[in-house]
Protein backbone atom coordinates (compact mmCIF):
# COMPACT_ATOMS: atom_id res chain seq x y z
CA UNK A 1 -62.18 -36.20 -190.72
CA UNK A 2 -64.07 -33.21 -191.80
CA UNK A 3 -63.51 -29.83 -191.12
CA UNK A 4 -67.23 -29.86 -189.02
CA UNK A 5 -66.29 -32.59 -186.79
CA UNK A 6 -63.06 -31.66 -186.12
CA UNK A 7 -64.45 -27.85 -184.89
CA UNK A 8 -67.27 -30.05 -182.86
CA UNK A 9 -65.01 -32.21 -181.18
CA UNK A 10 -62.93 -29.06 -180.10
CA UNK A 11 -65.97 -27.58 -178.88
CA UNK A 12 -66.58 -30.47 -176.74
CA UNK A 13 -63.32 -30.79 -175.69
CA UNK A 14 -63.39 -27.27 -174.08
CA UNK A 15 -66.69 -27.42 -172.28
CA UNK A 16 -65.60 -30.71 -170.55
CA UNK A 17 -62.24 -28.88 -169.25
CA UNK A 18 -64.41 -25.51 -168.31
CA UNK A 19 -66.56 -27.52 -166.52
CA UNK A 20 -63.85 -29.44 -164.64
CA UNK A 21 -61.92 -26.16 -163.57
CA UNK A 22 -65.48 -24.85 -161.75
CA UNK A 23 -65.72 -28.08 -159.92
CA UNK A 24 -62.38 -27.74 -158.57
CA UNK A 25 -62.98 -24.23 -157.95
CA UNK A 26 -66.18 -24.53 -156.15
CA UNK A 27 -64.03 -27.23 -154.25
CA UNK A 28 -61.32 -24.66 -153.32
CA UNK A 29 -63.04 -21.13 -152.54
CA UNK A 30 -66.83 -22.03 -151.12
CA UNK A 31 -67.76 -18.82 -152.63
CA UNK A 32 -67.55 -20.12 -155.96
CA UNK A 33 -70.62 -22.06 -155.43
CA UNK A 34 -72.33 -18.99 -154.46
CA UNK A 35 -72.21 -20.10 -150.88
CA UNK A 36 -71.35 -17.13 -147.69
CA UNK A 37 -68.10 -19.25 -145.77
CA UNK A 38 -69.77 -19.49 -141.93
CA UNK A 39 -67.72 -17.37 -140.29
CA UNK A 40 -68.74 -14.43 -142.98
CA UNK A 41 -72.50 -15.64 -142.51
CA UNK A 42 -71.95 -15.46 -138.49
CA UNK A 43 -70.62 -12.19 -138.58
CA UNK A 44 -73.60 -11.07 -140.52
CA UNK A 45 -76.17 -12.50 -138.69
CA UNK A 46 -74.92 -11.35 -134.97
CA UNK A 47 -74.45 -7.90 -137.01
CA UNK A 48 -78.07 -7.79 -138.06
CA UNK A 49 -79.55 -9.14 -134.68
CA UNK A 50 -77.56 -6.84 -132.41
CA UNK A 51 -78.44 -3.24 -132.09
CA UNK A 52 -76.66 -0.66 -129.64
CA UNK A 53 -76.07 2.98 -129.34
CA UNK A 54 -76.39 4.64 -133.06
CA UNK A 55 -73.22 5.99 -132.84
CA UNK A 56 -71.37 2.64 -132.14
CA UNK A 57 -71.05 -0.78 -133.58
CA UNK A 58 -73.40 -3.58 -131.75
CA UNK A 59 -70.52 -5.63 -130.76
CA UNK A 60 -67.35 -4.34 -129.90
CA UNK A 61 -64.02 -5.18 -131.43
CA UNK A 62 -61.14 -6.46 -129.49
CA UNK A 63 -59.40 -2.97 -129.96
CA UNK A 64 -62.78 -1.02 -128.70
CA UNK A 65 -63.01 -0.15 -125.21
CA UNK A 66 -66.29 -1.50 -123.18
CA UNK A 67 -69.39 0.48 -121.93
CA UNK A 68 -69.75 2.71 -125.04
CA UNK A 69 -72.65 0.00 -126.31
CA UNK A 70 -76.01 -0.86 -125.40
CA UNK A 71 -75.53 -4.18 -126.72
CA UNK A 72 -71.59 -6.08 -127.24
CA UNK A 73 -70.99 -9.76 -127.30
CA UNK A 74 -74.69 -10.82 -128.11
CA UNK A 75 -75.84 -9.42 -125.03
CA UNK A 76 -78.04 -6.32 -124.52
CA UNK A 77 -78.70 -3.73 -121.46
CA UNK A 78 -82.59 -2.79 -121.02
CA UNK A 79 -83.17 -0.76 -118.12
CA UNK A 80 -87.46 -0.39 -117.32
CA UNK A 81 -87.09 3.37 -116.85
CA UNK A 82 -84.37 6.38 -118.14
CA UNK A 83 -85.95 8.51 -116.36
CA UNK A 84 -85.30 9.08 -112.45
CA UNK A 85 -86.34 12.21 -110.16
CA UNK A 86 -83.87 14.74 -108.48
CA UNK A 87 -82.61 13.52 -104.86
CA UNK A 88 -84.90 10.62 -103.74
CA UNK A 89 -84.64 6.96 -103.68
CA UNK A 90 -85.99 5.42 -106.80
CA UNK A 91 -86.18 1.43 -107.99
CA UNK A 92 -83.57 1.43 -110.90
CA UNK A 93 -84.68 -1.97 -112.78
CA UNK A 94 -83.06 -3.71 -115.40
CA UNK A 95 -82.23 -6.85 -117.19
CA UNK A 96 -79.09 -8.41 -119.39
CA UNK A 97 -80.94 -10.19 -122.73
CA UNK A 98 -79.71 -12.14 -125.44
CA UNK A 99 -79.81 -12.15 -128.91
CA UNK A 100 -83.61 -13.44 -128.79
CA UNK A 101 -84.37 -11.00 -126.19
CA UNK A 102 -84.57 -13.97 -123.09
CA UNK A 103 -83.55 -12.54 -120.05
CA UNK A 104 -79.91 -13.69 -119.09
CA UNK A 105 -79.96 -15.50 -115.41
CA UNK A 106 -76.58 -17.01 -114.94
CA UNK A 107 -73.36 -14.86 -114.30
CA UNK A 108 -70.57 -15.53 -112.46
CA UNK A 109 -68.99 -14.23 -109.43
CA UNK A 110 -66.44 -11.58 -109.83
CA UNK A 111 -64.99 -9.24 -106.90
CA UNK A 112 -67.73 -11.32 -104.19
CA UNK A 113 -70.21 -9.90 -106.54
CA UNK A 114 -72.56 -11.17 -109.62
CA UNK A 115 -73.35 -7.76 -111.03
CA UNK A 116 -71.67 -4.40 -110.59
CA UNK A 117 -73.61 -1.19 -111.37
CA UNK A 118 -71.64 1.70 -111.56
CA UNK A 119 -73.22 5.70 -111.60
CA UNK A 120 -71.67 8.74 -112.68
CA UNK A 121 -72.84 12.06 -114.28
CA UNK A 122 -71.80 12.44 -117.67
CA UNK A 123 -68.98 15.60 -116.51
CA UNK A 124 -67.98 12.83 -114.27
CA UNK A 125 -68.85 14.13 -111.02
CA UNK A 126 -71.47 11.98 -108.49
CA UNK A 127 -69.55 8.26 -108.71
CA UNK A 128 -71.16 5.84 -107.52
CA UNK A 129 -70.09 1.89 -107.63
CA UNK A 130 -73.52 0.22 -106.41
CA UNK A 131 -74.24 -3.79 -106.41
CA UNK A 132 -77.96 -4.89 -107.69
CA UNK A 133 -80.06 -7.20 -106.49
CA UNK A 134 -81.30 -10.17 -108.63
CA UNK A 135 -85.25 -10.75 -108.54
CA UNK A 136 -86.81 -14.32 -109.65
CA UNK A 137 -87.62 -13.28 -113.39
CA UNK A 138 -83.81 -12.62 -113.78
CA UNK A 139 -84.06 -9.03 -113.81
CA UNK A 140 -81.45 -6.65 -111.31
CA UNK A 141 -82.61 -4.05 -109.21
CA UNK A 142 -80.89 -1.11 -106.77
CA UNK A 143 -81.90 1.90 -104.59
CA UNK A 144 -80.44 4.74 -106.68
CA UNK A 145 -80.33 8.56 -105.66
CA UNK A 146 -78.92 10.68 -107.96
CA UNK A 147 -78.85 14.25 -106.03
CA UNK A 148 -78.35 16.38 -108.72
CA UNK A 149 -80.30 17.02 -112.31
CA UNK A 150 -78.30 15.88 -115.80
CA UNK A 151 -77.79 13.11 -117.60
CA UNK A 152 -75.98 10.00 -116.25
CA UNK A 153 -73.70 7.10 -117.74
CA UNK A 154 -75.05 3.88 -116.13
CA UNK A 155 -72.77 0.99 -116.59
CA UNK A 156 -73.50 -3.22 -115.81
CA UNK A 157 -70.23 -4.87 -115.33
CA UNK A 158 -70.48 -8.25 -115.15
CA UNK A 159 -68.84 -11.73 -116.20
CA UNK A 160 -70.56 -14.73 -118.03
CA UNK A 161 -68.61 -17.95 -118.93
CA UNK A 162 -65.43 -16.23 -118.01
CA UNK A 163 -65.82 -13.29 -120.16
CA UNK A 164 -65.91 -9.88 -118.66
CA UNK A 165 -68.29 -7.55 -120.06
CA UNK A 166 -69.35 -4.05 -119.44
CA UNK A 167 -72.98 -2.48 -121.12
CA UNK A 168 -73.52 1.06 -120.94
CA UNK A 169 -77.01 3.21 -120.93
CA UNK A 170 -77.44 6.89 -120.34
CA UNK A 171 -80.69 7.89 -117.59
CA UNK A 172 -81.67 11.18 -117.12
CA UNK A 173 -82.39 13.79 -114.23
CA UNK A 174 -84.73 16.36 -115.52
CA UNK A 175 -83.84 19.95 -113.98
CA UNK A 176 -80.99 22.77 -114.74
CA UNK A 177 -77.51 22.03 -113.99
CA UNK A 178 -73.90 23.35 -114.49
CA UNK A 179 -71.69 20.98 -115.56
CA UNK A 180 -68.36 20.56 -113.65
CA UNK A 181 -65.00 20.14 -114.98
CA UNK A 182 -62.89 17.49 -114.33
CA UNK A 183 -60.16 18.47 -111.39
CA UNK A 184 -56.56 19.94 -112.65
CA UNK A 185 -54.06 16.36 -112.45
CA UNK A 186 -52.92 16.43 -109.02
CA UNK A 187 -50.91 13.12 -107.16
CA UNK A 188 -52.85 13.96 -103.98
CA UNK A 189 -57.00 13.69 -103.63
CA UNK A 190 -58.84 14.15 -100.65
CA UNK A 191 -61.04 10.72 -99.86
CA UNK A 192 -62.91 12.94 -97.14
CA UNK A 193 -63.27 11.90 -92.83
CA UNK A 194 -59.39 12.67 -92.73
CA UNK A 195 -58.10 10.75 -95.63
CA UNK A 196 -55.29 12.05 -97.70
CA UNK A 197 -54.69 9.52 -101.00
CA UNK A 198 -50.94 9.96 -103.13
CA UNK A 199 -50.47 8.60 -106.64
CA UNK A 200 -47.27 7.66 -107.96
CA UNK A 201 -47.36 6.79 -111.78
CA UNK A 202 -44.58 4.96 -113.55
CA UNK A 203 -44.87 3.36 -116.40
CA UNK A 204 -48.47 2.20 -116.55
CA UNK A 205 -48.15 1.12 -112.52
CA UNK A 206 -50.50 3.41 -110.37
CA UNK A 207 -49.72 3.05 -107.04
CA UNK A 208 -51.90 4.60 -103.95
CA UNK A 209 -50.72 5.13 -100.46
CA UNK A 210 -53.57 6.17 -98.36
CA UNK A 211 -52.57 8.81 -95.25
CA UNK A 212 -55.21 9.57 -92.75
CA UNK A 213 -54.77 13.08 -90.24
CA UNK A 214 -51.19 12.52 -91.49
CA UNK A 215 -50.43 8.48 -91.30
CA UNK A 216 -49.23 6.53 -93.38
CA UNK A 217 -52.34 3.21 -93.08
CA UNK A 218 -50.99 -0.40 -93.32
CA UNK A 219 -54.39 -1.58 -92.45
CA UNK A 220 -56.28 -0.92 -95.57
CA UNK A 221 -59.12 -3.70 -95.13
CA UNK A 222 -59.70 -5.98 -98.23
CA UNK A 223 -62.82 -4.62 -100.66
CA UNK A 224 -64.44 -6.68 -103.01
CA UNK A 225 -62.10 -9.43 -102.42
CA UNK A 226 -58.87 -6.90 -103.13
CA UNK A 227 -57.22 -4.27 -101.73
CA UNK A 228 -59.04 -1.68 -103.56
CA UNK A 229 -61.13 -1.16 -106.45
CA UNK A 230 -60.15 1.57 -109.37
CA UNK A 231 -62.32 2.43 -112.42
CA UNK A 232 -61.22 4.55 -114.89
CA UNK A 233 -63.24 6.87 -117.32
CA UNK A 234 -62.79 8.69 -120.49
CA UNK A 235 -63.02 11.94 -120.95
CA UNK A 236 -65.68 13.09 -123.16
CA UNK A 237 -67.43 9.48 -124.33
CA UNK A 238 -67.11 7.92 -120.91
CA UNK A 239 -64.78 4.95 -122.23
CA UNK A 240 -64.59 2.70 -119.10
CA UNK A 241 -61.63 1.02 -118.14
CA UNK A 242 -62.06 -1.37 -115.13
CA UNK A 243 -58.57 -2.33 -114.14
CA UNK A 244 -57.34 -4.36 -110.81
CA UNK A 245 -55.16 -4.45 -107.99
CA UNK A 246 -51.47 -6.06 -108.38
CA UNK A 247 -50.88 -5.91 -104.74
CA UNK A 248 -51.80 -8.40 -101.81
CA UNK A 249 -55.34 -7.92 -100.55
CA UNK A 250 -54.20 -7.66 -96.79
CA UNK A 251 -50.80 -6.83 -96.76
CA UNK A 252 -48.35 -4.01 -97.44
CA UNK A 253 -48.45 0.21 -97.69
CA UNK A 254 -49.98 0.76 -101.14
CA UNK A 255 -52.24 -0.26 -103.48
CA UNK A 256 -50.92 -0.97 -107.13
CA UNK A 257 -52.64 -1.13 -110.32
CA UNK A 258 -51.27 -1.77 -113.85
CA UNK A 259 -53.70 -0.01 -116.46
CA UNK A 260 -53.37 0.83 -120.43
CA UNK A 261 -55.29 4.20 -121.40
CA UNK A 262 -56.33 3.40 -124.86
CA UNK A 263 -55.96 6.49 -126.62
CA UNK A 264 -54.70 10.07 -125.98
CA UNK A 265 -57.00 11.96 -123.52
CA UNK A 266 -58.05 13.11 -119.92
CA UNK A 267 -59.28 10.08 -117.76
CA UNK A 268 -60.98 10.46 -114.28
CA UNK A 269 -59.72 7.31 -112.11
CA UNK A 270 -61.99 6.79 -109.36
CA UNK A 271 -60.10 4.39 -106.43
CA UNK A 272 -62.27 3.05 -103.59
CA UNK A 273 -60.61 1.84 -100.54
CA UNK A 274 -61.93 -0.10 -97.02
CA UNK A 275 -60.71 1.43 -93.78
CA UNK A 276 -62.60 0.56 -90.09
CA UNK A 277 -65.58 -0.59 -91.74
CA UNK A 278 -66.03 2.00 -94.29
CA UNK A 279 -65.55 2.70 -98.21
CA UNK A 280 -64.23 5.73 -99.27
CA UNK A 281 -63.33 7.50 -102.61
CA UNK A 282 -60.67 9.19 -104.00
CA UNK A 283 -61.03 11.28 -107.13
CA UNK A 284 -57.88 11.81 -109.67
CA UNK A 285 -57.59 13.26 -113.06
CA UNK A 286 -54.61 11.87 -115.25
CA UNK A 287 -53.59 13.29 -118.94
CA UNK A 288 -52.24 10.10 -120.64
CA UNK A 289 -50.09 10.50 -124.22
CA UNK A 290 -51.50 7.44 -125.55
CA UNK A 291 -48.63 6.07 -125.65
CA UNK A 292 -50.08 2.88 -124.01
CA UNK A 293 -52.81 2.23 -126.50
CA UNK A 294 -53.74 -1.43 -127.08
CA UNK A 295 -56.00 -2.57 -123.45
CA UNK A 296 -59.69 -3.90 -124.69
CA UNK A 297 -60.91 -1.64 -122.04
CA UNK A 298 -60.91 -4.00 -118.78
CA UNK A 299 -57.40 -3.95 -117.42
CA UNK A 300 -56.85 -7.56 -115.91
């Protein structure tokens, strides 16, 4: 055998077992084929589609707390108008769209309610914890009277398919204002009409006892299908952590909470309570170490 065909058959010999390692390769690692694996291509196309605030990712991660977005989960907050006037009654419309901008219809009932709208000024003063009404296209809308000029964190808490979500949108109230600062921590808060509210913290347990013209109330009437109702806010973004009650809806002294700040910082914790008929509000600031870091920002 010549020296020619011996190189030739070599030749051959090594393009055969080249070609036979990229078929097992493409076989092995779908990338080798020049192919995106569909989770990759999913992530990408729900990144692309999705658009929220500029300063935050569209969707938010398992580690990011909720109502810093526009837009998280493949849904999206559009609100008609972010622009109200000073101390009347105005229309507040809005709608919940997906990914192909269809208005979302179906939700589920959480707390007696489909859709929870909750209000406060950006220093965190004016709370309000409102519930919308749904028109036939879909869309929600509420009576809102924001007294005061500045701009305002509007939040739509809501579950779909047993997933809790919260969506976040600033409106504004055109006019000169101070901002406030946030109360000095305190265990007491005055709920106004009499009431007196204590907080006891221990180890990620809040637990309210409600006093009113000096006694103690066992008959703290059930709210929202609970015993109260607590949000909690971060400091300086507005992070918004909606935990619940671990206590009995009708019985007992107190009303308990288990929550996980999830970072360092100042929170306002705004507890609403049900007593002969009426809500009221208690205001509390807490200083956390972040010590508890870890919730996905809606304390179950």
């Amino acid at each position: 055998m010549t020296t020619a065909i011996r190189l030739g058959l070599y030749a051959a010999l090594l393009a055969v077992l080249a070609g036979g390692a990229a078929l097992l390769g493409g076989a092995l690692d779908p990338d080798a084929r020049g192919e995106e694996p569909e989770a990759s291509h999913a992530s990408s196309e729900a990144g692309s589609r999705e658009t929220g605030d500029a300063s935050h990712p569209a969707t938010a991660g398992a580690d990011q707390p909720r109502g810093l977005a526009v837009a998280s989960g493949g849904l999206r907050l559009v609100a008609e108008g972010t622009e109200l006037a000073r101390g009347r009654d105005e229309r507040f419309r809005f709608r919940i769209v997906d990914a192909r901008d269809r208005t979302v219809t179906n939700f589920d009932v959480e707390h007696e309610r489909r859709m929870h709208l909750i209000v406060v000024r950006r220093d965190l003063s004016g709370y309000q914890h409102l519930h919308p009404r749904q028109a036939r296209d879909g869309s929600w809308e509420v009576e809102l009277r924001l007294p005061e000029a500045g701009a305002y964190r509007v939040y739509a808490d809501f579950t779909r398919g047993g997933e809790a979500q919260t969506l976040g949108i600033d409106v504004n109230v055109p006019g000169r204002f101070t901002p406030r600062e946030l109360p000095h921590p305190a265990t007491t808060a005055s709920a106004g009409d009499g009431y007196e509210v204590e907080l006891d913290e221990t180890d990620g347990e809040l637990r309210f006892t409600v006093h009113k013209d000096g006694r103690l109330l066992s008959d703290i009437e059930p709210y929202l299908g609970a015993r109260g109702h607590l949000v909690a806010l971060r400091d300086g973004d507005l992070a918004y952590l909606h935990v619940h009650p671990e206590s009995d809806a009708t019985a007992g002294r107190d009303i308990r909470f288990a929550v996980e700040y999830p970072s360092k910082g100042r929170y306002g914790l705004f507890l609403q309570f049900k007593h002969e008929g009426r809500v009221q509000t208690a205001v509390f600031t807490r200083d956390t170490d972040g010590t508890q870091e870890g919730t996905d920002g809606h304390g179950h």
